[in-house]
N, C-alpha and C. Protein backbone atom coordinates (compact mmCIF):
# COMPACT_ATOMS: atom_id res chain seq x y z
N UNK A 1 -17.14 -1.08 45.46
CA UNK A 1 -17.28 -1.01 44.02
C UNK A 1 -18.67 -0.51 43.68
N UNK A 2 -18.80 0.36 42.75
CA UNK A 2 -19.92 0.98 42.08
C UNK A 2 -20.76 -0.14 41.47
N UNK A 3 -21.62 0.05 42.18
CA UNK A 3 -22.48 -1.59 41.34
C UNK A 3 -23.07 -0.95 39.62
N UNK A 4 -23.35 0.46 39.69
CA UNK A 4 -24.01 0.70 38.32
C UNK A 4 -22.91 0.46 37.22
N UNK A 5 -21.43 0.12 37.66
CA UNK A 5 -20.66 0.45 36.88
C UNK A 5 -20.47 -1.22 36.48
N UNK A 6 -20.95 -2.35 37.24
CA UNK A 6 -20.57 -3.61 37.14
C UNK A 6 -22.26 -4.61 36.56
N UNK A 7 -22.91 -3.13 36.31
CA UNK A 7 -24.44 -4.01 36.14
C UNK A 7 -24.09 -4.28 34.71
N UNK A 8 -24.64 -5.68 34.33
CA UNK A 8 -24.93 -6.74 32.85
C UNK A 8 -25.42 -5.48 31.96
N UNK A 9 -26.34 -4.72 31.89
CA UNK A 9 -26.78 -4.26 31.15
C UNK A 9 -26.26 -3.03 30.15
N UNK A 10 -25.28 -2.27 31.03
CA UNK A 10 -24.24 -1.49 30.32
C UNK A 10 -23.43 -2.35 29.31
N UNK A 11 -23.14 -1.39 28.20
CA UNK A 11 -22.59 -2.12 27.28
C UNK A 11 -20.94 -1.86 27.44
N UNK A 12 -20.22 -2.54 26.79
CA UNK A 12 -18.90 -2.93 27.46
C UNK A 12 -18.29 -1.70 26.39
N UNK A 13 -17.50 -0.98 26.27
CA UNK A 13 -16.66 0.09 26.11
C UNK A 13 -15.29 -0.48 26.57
N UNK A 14 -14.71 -1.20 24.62
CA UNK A 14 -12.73 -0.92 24.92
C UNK A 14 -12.41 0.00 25.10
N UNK A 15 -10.78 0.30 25.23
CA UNK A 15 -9.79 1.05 24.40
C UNK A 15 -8.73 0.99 24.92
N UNK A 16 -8.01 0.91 23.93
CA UNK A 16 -6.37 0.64 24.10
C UNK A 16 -5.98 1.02 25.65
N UNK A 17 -5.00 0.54 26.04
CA UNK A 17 -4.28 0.73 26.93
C UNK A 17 -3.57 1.89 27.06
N UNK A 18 -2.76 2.03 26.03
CA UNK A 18 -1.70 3.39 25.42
C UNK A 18 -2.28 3.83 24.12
N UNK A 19 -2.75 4.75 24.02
CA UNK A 19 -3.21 5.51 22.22
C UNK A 19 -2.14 5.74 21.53
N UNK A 20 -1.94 5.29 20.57
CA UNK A 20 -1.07 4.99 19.57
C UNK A 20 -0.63 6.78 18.99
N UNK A 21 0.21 7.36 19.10
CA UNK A 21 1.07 8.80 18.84
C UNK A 21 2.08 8.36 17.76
N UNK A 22 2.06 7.45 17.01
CA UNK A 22 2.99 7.22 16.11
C UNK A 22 2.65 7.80 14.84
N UNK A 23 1.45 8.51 14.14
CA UNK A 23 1.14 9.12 13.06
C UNK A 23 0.56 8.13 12.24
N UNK A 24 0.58 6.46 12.68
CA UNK A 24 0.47 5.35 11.87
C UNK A 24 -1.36 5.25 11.54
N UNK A 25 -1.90 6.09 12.41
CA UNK A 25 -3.73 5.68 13.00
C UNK A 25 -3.98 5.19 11.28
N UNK A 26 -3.95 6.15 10.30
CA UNK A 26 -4.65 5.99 8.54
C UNK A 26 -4.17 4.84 8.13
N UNK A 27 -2.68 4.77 8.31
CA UNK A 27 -1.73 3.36 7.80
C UNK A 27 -2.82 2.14 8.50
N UNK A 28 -3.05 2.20 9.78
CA UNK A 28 -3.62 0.92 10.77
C UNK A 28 -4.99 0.77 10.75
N UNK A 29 -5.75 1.66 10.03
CA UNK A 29 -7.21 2.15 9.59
C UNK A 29 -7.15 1.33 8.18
N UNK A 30 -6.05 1.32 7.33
CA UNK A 30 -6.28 0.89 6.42
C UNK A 30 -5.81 -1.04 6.11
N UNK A 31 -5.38 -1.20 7.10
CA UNK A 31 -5.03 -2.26 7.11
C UNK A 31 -6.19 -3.11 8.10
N UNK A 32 -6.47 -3.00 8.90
CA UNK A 32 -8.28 -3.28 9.51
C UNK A 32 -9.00 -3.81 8.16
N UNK A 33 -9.18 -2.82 7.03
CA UNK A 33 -10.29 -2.66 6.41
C UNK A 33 -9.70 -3.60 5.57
N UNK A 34 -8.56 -3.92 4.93
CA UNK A 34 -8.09 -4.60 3.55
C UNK A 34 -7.74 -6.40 4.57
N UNK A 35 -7.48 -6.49 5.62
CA UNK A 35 -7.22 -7.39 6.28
C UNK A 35 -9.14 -8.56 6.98
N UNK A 36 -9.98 -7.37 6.95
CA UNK A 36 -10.78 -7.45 7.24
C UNK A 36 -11.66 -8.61 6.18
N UNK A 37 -11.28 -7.69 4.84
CA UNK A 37 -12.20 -8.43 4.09
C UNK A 37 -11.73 -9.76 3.03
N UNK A 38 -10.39 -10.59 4.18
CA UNK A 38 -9.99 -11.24 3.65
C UNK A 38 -10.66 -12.54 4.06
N UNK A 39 -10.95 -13.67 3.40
CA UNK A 39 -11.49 -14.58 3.97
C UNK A 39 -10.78 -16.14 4.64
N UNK A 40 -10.70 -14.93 5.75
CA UNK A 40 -9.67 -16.14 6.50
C UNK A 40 -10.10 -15.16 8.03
N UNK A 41 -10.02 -16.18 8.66
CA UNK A 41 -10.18 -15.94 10.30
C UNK A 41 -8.77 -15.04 10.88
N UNK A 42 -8.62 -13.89 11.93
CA UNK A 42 -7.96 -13.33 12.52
C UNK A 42 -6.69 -14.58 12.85
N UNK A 43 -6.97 -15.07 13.46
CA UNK A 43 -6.32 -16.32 13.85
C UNK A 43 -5.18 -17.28 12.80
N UNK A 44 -6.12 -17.21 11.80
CA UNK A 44 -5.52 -17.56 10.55
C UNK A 44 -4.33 -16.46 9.62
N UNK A 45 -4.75 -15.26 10.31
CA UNK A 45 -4.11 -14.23 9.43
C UNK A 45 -2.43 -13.75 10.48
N UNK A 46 -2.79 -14.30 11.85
CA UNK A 46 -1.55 -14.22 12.94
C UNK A 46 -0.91 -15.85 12.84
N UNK A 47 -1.22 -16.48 12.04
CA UNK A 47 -0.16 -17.49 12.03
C UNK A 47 0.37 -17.51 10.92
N UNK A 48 -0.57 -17.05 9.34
CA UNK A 48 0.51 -16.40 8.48
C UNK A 48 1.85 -15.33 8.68
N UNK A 49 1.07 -14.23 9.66
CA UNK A 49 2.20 -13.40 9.83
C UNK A 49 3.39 -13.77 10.83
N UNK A 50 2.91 -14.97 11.29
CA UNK A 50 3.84 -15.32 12.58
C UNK A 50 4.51 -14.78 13.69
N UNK A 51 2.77 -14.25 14.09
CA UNK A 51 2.59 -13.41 15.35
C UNK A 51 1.22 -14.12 16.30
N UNK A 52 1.51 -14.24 17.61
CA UNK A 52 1.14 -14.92 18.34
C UNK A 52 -0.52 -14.81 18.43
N UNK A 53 -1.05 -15.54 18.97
CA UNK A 53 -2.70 -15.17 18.78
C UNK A 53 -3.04 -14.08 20.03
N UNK A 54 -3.83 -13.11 18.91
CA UNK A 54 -4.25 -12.53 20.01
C UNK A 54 -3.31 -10.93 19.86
N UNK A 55 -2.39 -11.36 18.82
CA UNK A 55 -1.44 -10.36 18.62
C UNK A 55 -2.11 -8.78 17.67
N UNK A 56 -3.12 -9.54 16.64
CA UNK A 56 -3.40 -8.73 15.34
C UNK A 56 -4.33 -7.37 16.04
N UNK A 57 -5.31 -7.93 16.50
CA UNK A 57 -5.66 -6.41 17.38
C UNK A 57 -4.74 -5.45 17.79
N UNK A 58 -4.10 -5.97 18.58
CA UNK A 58 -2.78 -5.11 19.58
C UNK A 58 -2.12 -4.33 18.12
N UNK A 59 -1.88 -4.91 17.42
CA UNK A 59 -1.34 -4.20 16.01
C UNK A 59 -1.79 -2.92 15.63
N UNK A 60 -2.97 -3.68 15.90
CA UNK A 60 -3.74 -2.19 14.21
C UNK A 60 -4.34 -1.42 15.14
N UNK A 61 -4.60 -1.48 16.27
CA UNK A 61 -5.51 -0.33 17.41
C UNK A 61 -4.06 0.31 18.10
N UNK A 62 -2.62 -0.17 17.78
CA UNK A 62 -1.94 0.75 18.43
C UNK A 62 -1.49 0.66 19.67
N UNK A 63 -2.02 -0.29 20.42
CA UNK A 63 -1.42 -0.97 21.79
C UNK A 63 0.14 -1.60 21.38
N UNK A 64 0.33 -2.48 20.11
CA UNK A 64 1.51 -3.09 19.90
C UNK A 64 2.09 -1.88 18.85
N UNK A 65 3.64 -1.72 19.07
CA UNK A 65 4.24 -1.75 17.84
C UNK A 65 4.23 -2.31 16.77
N UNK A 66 4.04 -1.15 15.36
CA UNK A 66 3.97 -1.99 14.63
C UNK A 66 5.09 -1.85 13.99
N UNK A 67 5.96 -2.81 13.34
CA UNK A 67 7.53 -2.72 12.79
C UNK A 67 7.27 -2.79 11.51
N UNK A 68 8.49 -2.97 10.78
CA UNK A 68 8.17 -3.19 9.28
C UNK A 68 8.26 -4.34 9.09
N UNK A 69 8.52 -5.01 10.07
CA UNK A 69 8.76 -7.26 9.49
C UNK A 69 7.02 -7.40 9.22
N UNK A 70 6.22 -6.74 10.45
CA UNK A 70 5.01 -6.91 10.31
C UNK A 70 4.25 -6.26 8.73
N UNK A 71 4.46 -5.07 8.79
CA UNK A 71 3.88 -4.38 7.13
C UNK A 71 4.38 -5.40 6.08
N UNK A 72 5.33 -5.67 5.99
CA UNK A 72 5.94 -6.55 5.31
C UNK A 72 5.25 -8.03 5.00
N UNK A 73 5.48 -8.56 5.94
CA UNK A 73 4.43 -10.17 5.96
C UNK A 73 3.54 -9.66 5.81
N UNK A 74 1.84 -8.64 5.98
CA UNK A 74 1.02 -8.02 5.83
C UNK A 74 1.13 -7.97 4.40
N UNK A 75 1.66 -7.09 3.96
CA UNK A 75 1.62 -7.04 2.19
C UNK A 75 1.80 -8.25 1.54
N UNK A 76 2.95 -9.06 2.48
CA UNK A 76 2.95 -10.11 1.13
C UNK A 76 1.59 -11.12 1.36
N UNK A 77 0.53 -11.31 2.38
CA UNK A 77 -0.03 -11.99 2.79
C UNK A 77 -1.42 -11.12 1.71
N UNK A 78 -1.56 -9.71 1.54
CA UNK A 78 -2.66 -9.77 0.93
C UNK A 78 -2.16 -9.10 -0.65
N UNK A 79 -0.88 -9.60 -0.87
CA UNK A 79 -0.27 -9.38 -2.39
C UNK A 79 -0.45 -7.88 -2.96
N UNK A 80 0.15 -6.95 -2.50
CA UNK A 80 0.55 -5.78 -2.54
C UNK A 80 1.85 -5.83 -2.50
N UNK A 81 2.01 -4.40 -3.26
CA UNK A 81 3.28 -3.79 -3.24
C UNK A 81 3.35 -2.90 -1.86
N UNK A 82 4.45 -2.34 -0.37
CA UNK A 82 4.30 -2.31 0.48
C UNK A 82 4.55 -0.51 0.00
N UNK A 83 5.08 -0.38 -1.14
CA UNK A 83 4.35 1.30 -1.63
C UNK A 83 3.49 1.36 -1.31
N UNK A 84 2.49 1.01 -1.64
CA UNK A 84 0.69 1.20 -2.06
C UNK A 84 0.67 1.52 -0.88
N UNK A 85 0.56 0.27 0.10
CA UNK A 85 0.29 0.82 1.65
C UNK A 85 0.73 2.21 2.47
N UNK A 86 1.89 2.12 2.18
CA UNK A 86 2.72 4.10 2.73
C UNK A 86 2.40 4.71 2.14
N UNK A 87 2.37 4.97 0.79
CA UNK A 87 1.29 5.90 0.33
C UNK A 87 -0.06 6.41 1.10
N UNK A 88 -1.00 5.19 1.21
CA UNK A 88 -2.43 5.39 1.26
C UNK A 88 -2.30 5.54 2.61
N UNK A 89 -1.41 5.14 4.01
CA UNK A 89 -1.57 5.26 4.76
C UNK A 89 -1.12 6.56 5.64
N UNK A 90 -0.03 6.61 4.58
CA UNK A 90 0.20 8.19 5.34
C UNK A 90 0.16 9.37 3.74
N UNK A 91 -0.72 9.92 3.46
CA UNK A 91 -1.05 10.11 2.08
C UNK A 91 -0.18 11.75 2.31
N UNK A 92 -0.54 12.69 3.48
CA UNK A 92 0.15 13.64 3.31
C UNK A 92 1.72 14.06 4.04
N UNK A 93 2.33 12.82 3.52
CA UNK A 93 3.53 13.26 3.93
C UNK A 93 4.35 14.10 2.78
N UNK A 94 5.13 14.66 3.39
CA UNK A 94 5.75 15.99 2.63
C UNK A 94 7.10 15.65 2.61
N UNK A 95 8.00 15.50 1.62
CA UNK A 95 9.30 14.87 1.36
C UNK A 95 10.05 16.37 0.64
N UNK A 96 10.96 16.45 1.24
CA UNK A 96 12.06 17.40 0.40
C UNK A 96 13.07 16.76 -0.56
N UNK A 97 13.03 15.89 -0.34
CA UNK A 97 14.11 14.68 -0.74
C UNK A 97 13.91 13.66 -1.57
N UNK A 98 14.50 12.81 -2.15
CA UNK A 98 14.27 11.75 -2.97
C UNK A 98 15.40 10.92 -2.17
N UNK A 99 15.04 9.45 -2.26
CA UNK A 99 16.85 8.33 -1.35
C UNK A 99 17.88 8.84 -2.33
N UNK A 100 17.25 8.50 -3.47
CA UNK A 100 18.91 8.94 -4.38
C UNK A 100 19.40 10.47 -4.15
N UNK A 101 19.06 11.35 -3.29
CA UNK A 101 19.32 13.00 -3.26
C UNK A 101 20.88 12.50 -2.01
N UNK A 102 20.48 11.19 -1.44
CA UNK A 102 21.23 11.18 -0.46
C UNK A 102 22.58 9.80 -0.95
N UNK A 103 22.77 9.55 -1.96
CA UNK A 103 24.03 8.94 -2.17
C UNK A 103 24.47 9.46 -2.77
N UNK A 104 25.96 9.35 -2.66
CA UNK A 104 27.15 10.10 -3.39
C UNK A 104 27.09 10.28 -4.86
N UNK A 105 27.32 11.41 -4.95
CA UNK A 105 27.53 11.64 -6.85
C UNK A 105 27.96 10.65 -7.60
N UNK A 106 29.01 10.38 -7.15
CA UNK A 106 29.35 8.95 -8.52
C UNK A 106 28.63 8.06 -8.50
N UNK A 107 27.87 7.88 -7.24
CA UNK A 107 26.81 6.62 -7.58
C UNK A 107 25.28 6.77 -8.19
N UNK A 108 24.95 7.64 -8.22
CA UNK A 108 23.99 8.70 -8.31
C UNK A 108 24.25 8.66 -9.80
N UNK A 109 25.48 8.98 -10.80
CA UNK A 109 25.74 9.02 -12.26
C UNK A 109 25.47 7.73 -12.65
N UNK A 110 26.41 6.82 -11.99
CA UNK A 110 26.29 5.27 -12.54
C UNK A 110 24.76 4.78 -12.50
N UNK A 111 23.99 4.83 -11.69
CA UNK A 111 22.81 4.40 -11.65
C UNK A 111 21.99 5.10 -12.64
N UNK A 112 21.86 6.35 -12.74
CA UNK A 112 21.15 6.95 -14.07
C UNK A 112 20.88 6.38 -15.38
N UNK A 113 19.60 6.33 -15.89
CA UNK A 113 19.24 5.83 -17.23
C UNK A 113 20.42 6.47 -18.26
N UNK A 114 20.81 6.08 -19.16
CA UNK A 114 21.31 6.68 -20.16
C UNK A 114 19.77 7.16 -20.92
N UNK A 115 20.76 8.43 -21.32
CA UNK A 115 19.44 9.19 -22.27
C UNK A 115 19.60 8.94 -23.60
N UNK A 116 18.14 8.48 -24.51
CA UNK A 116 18.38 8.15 -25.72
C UNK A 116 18.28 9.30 -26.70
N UNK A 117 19.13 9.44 -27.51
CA UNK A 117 19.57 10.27 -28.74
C UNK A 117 18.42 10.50 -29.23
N UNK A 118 18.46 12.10 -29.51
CA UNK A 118 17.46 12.36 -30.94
C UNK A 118 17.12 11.97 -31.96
N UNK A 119 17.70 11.07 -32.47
CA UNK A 119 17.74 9.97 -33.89
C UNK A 119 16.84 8.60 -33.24
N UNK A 120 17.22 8.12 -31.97
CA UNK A 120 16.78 7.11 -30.99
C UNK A 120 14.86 7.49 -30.80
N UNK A 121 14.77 8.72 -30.65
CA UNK A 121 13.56 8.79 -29.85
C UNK A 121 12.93 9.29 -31.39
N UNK A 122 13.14 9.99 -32.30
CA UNK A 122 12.58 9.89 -33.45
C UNK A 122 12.03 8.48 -34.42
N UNK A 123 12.95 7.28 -33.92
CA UNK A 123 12.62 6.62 -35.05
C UNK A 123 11.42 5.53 -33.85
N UNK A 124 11.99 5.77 -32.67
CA UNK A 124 10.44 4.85 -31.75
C UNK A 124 8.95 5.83 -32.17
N UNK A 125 9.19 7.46 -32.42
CA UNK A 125 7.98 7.77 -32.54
C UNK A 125 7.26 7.50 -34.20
N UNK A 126 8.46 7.28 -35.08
CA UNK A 126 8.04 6.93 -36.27
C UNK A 126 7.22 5.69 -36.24
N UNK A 127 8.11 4.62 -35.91
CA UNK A 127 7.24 3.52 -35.45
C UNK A 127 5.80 2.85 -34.84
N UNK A 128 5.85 3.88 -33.98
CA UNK A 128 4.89 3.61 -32.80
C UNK A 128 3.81 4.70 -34.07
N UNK A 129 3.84 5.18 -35.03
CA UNK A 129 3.06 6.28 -35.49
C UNK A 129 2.43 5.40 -36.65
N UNK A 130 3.57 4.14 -37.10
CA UNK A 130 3.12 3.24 -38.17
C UNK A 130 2.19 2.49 -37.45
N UNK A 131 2.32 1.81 -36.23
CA UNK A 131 1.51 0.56 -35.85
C UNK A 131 0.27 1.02 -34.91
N UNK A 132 0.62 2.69 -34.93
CA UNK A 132 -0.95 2.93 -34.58
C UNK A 132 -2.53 3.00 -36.00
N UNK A 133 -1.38 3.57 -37.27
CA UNK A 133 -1.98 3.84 -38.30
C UNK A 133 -2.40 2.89 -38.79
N UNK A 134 -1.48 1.23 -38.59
CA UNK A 134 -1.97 0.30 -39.53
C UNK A 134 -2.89 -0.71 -38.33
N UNK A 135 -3.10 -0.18 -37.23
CA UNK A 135 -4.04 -0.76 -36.27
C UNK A 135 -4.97 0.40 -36.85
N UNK A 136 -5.08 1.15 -37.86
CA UNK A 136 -6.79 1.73 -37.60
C UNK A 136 -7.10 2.70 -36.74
N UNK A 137 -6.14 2.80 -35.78
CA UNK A 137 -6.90 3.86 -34.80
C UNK A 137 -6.05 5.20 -34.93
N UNK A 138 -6.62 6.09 -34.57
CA UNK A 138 -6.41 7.24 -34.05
C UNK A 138 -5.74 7.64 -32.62
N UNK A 139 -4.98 8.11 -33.34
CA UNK A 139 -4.11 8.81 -31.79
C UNK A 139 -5.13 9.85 -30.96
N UNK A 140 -5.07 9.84 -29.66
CA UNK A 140 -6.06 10.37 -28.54
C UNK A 140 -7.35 9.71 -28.37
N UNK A 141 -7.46 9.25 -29.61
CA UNK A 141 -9.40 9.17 -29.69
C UNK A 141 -9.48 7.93 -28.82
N UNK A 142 -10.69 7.11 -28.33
CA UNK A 142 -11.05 6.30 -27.81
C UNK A 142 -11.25 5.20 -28.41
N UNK A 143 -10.52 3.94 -28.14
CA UNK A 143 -10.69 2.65 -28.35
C UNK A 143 -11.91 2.03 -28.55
N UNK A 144 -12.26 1.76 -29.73
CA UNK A 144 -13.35 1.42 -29.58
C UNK A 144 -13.55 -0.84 -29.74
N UNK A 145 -13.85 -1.35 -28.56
CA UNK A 145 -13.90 -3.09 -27.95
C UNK A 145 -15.34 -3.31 -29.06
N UNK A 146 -15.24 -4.66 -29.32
CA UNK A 146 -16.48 -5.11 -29.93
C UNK A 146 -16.64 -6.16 -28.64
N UNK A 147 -18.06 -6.50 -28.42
CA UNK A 147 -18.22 -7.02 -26.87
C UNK A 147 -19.08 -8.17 -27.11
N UNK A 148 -18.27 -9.54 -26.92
CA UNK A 148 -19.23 -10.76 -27.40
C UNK A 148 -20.82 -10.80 -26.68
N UNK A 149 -21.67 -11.45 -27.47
CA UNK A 149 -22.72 -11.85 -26.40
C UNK A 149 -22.75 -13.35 -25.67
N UNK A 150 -22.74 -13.14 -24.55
CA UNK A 150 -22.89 -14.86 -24.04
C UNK A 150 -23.83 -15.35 -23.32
């Protein structure tokens, strides 16, 4: 054995076992950082998710799979919507599609908003045109807060 390679004074250098090829690195970058600055111990944050100790590293560096039970308990543990996260984590994904592009037409109709009538959407803008006028303000312009002193 190379003794320079076993001397105290070198500093210790991880890294994963297997490098993570799943596209997830930004998703697992961002969950480090929002997991990070929660105030609760690692330890504490793998028995919320109810994953073994020792597990949460292996997670986010990409050695473990990460599934969606995990993103899942993850979001609900730091109260997010688990959008936010796929979004921010994989920000340039490119979709041709929408889910609803992929169910059948009749279900696709039934689920659709009904559209409200020209008489319908005239008299919400009449409205909404009174209770901006008799609030005083101006349409576009800026709100203007009066700001207590304390």
């Amino acid at each position: 054995m190379d003794r320079a390679l076993a001397a105290p004074s070198r500093p210790r250098v991880e890294f994963p076992i297997m490098a993570s090829r799943d596209g997830l690195d930004l998703l697992r970058a961002q969950l480090r950082l929002a997991l990070a600055a929660l105030p609760v111990s690692p330890r504490r944050i793998e028995d919320a998710l109810g994953i073994g100790h020792g597990t949460l590293p292996r997670l986010l560096d990409g050695r473990m799979d990460l599934k969606l039970r995990h993103l899942l308990e993850i979001c609900r543990l730091l109260k997010i919507h688990p959008r936010e996260l796929i979004e921010r984590g994989l920000p340039d994904w490119k979709a041709e599609h929408r889910l609803d592009d992929w169910k059948p037409l009749s279900i696709r109709k039934a689920v659709q908003p009904l559209a409200l009538s020209d008489e319908v959407l005239e008299a919400v803008r009449t409205v909404v045109r009174e209770e901006i006028s008799r609030a005083g303000l101006t349409p576009g312009a800026e709100r203007q807060t009066k700001r207590r002193n304390r």
